[in-house]
Protein backbone atom coordinates (compact mmCIF):
# COMPACT_ATOMS: atom_id res chain seq x y z
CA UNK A 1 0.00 0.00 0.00
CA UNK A 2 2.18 3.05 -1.54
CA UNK A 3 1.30 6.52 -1.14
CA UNK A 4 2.85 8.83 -3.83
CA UNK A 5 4.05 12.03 -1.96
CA UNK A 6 3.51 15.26 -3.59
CA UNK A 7 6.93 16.05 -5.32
CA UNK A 8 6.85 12.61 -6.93
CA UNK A 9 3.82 13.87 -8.92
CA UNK A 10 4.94 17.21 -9.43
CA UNK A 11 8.68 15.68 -11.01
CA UNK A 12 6.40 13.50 -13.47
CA UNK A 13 4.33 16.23 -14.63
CA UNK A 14 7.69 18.82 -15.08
CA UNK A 15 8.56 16.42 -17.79
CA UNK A 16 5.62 17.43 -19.96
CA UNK A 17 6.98 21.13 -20.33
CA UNK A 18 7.91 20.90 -23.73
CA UNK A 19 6.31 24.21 -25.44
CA UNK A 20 8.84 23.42 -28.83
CA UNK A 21 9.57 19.47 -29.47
CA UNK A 22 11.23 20.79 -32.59
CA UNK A 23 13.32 23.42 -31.20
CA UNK A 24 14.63 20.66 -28.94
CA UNK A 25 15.80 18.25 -31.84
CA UNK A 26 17.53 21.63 -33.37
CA UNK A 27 19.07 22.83 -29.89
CA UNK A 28 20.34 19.12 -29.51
CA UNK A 29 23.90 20.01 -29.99
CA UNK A 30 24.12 21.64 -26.48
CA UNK A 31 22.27 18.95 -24.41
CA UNK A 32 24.27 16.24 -23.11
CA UNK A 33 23.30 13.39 -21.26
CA UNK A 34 25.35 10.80 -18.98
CA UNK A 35 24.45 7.07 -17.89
CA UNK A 36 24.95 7.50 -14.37
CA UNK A 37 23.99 3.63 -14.10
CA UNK A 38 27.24 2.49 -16.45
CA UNK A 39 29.44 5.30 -14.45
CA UNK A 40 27.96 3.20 -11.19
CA UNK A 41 29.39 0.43 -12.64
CA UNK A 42 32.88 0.85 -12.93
CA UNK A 43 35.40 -0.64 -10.60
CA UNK A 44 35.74 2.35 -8.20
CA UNK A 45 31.99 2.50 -7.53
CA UNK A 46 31.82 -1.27 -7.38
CA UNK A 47 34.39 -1.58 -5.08
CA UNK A 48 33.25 1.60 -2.99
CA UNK A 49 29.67 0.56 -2.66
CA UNK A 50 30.71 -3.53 -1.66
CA UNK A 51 33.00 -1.63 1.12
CA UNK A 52 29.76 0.14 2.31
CA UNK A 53 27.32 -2.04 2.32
CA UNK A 54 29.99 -4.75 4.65
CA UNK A 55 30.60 -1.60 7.22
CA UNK A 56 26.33 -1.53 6.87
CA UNK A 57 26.43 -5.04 7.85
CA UNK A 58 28.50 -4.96 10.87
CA UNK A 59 26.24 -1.29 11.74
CA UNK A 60 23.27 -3.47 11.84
CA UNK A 61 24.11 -6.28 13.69
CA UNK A 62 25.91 -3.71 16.65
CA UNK A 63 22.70 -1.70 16.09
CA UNK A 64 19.83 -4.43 16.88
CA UNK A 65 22.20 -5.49 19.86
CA UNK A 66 22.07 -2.08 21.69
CA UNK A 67 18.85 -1.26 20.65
CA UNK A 68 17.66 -4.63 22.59
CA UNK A 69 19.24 -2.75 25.50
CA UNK A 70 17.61 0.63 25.34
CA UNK A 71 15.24 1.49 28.35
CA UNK A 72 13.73 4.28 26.90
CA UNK A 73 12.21 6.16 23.47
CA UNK A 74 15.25 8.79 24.03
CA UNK A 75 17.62 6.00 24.04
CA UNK A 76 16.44 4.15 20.66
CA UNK A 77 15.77 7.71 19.41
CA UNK A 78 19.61 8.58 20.33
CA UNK A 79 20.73 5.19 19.09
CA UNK A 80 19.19 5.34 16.07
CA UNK A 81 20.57 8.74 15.59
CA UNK A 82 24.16 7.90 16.03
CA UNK A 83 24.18 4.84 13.99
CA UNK A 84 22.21 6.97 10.95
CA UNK A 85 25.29 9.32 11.42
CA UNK A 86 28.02 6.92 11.37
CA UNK A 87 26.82 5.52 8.26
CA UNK A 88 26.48 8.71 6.12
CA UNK A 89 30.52 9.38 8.17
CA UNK A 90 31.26 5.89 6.41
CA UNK A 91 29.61 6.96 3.28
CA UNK A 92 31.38 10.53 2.69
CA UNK A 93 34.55 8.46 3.85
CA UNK A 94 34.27 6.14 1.24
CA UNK A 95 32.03 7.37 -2.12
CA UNK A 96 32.33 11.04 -1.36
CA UNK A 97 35.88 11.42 -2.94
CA UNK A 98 34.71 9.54 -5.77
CA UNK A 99 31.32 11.37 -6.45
CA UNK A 100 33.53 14.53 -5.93
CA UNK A 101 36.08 13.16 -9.07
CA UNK A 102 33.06 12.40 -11.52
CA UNK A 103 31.13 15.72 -11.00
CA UNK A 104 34.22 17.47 -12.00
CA UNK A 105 34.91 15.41 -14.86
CA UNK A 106 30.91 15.75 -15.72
CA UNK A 107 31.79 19.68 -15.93
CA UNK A 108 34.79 19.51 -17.28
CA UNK A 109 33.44 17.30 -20.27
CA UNK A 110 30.81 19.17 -20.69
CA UNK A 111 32.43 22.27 -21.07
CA UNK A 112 34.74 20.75 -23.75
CA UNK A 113 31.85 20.69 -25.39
CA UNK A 114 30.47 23.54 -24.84
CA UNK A 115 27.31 22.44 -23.36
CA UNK A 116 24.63 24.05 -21.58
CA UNK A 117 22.85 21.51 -19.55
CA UNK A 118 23.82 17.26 -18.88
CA UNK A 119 21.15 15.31 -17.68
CA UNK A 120 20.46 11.86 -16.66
CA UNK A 121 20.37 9.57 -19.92
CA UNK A 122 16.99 8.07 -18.44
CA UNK A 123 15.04 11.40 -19.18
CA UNK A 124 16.26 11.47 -22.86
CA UNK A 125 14.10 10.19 -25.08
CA UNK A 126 15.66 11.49 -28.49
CA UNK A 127 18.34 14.04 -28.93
CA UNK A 128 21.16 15.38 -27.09
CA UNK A 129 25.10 14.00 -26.99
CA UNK A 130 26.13 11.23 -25.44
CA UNK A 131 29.12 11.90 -22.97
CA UNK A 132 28.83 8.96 -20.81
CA UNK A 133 32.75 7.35 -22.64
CA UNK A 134 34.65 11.00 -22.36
CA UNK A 135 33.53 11.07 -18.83
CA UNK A 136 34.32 7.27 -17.47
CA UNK A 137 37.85 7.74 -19.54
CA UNK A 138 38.75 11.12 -17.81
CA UNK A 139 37.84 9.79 -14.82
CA UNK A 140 39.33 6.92 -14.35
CA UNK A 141 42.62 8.49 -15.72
CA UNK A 142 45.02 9.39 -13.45
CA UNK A 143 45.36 12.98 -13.62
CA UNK A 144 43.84 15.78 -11.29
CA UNK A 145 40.66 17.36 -12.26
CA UNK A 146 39.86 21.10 -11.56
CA UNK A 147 37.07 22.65 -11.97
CA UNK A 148 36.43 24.53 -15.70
CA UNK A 149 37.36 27.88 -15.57
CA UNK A 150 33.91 29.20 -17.89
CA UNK A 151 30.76 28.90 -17.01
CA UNK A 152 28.20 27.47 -18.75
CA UNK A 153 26.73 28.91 -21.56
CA UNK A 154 23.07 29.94 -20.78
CA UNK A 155 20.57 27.00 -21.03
CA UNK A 156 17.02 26.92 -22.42
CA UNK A 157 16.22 24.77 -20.47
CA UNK A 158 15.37 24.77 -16.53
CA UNK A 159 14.97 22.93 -13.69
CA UNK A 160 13.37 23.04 -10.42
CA UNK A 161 14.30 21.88 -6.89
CA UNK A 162 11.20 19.37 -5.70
CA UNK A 163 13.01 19.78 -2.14
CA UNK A 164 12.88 23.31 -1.94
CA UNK A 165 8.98 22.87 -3.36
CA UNK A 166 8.44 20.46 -0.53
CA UNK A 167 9.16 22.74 2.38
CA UNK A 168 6.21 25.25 1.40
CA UNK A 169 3.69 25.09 4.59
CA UNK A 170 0.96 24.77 2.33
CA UNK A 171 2.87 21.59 0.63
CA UNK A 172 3.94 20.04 4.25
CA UNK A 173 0.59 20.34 5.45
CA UNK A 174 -0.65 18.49 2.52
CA UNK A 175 1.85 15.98 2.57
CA UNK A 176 1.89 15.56 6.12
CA UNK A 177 -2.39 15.26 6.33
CA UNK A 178 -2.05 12.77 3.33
CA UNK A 179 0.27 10.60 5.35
CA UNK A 180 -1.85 10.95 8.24
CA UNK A 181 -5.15 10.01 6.34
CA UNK A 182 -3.10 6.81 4.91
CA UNK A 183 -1.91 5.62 7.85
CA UNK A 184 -5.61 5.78 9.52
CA UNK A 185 -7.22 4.26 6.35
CA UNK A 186 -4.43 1.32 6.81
CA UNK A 187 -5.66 0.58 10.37
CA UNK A 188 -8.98 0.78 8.96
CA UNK A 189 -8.51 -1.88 6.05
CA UNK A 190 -6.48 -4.03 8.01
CA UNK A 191 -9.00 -6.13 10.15
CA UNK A 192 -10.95 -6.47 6.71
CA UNK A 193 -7.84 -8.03 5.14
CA UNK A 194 -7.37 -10.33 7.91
CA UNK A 195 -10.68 -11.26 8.19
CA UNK A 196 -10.82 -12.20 4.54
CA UNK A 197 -7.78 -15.36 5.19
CA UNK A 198 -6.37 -16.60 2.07
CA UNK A 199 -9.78 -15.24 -0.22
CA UNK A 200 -7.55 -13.70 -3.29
CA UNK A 201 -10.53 -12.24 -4.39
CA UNK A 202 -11.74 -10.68 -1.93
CA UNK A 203 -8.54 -9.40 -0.96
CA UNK A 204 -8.32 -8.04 -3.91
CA UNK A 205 -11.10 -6.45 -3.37
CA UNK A 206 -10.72 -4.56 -0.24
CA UNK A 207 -7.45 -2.83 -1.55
CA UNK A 208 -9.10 -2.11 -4.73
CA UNK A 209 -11.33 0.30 -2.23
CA UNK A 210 -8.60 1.06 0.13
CA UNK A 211 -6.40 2.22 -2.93
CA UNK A 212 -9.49 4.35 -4.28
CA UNK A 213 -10.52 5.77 -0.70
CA UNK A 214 -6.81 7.11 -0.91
CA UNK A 215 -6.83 7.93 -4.57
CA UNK A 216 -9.85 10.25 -3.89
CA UNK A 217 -8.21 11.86 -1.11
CA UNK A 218 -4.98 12.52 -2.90
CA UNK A 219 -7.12 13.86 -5.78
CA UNK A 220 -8.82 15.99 -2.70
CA UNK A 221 -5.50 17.19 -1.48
CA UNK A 222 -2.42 16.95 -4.22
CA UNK A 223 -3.93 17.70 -7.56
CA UNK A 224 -4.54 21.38 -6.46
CA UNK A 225 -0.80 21.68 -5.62
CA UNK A 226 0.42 19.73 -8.69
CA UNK A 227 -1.87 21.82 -10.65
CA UNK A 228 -0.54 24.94 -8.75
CA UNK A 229 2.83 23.89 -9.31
CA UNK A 230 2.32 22.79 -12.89
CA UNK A 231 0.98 26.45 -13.96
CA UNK A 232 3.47 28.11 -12.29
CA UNK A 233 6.00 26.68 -13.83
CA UNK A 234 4.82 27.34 -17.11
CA UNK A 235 4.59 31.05 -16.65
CA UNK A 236 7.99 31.27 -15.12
CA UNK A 237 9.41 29.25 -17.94
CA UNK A 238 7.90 31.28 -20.59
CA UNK A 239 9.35 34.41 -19.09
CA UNK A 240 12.47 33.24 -19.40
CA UNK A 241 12.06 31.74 -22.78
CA UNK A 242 12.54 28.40 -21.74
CA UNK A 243 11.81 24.90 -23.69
CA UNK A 244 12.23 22.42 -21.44
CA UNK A 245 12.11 21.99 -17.16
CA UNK A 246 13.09 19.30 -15.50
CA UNK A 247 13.19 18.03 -11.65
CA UNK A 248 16.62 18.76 -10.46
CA UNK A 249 17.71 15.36 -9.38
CA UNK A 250 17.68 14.77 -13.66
CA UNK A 251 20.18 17.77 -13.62
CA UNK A 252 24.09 16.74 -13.51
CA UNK A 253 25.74 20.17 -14.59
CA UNK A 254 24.46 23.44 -16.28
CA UNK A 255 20.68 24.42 -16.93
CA UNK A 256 18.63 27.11 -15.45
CA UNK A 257 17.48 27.17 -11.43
CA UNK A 258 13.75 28.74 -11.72
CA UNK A 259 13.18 26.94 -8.42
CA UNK A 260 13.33 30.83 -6.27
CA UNK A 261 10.78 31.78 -9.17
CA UNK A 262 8.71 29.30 -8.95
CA UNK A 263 8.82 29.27 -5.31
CA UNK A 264 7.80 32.81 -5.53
CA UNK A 265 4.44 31.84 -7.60
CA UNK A 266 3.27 29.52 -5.61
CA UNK A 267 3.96 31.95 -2.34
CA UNK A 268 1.58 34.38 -3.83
């Protein structure tokens, strides 16, 4: 039972803000795009991530034995705390020097090229230049690598920060009743799941409605915001003559931040 939070809906709908498909094609030759998923795969990352997930390991197994000994919420609480921030130490330790080495190569590639934005090769549908091979080969060479000394050229295409979106009171409260309202409709549902034993169909059944009391409420509480979101966004991107706008996490270097503008829209 999966409840779509508000900023999930919001980064599929950003996608559709296309206002030129053809201009796109034609502005092509200053997109680029990277396969984060074959740059995950190199030896580095491989060997980073297998080092991480065995600290992980011997995290969780120290972590169920001393929360078996806490007395208190506060303890667990400060338990849980400590061993949250030991792993993200472990993390920076271990994958931050190498995330650090392949956003500067990203930039520096990309400004080889001349580009103005490089996005995530899973948001490309047609278009755009593939930098995926300069990138792996620069890093994984052993030379340093600075940061380029331009900027990049200015992008027609934006992005926005779902983050930032997401700490708006009026998007919090929504978020926060939506979880609320799930949660209670789960304890709800529950003893009619149970009570229906191994019936498939009738279990079926009963989280058809559960997932359509919850769809309706969503629709109740979301779709205003998404539809908020969705029109400001257009406006701000056709003040600033842009073609495209994206969801942030998509964004690896360049483009243009309307996030503060949209922000501003929605605060209104």
């Amino acid at each position: 039972m999966r409840i779509r939070h508000v900023s999930t809906i919001i980064a599929t709908a950003l996608l559709a803000f296309s206002f030129s498909p053809l201009a796109i094609a034609a502005d092509a030759v200053d997109v680029g795009y990277l396969d984060q998923a074959e740059l995950a795969n190199l030896p580095q990352f491989v060997s980073a991530n297998r080092e991480l997930a065995g600290y992980k390991a011997q995290l969780d197994s120290q972590f169920a034995s001393e929360m078996k000994g806490a007395a208190t919420d506060a303890d667990k609480q400060r338990i849980q705390l400590d061993f949250q921030q030991r792993l993200s130490d472990k993390q920076r330790e271990v994958v931050g020097p190498l995330f650090t080495r392949a956003q500067l190569a990203v930039q520096q590639v990309s400004a080889a090229h001349n580009l103005s934005i490089v996005v995530d090769k899973r948001v490309v549908i047609y278009g755009g230049i593939d930098i995926t091979k300069d990138v792996e080969s620069l890093f994984l060479s052993s030379q340093a690598i600075n940061p380029p000394v331009a900027s990049p050229p200015p992008a027609d295409i934006g992005f926005v920060d779902q983050t930032v979106l997401d700490s708006l009171p009026k998007v919090k409260a929504a978020n926060d009743e939506m979880a609320q309202f799930a949660a209670t409709q789960k304890q709800i549902f529950a003893p009619q799941m149970a009570a229906a034993g191994k019936d498939a169909a009738k279990q079926q059944q009963i989280y058809a409605q559960f997932q359509k009391t919850v769809n309706d409420k969503e629709n109740e509480l979301l779709k205003p915001l998404v539809d908020a979101t969705k029109t400001a966004t257009a406006d701000v991107a056709k003040k600033k003559n842009l073609i495209l706008v994206i969801d942030r996490a998509d964004v690896l270097s360049g483009g243009m931040d309307i996030t503060t503008d949209v922000q501003s829209e929605l605060s209104k």
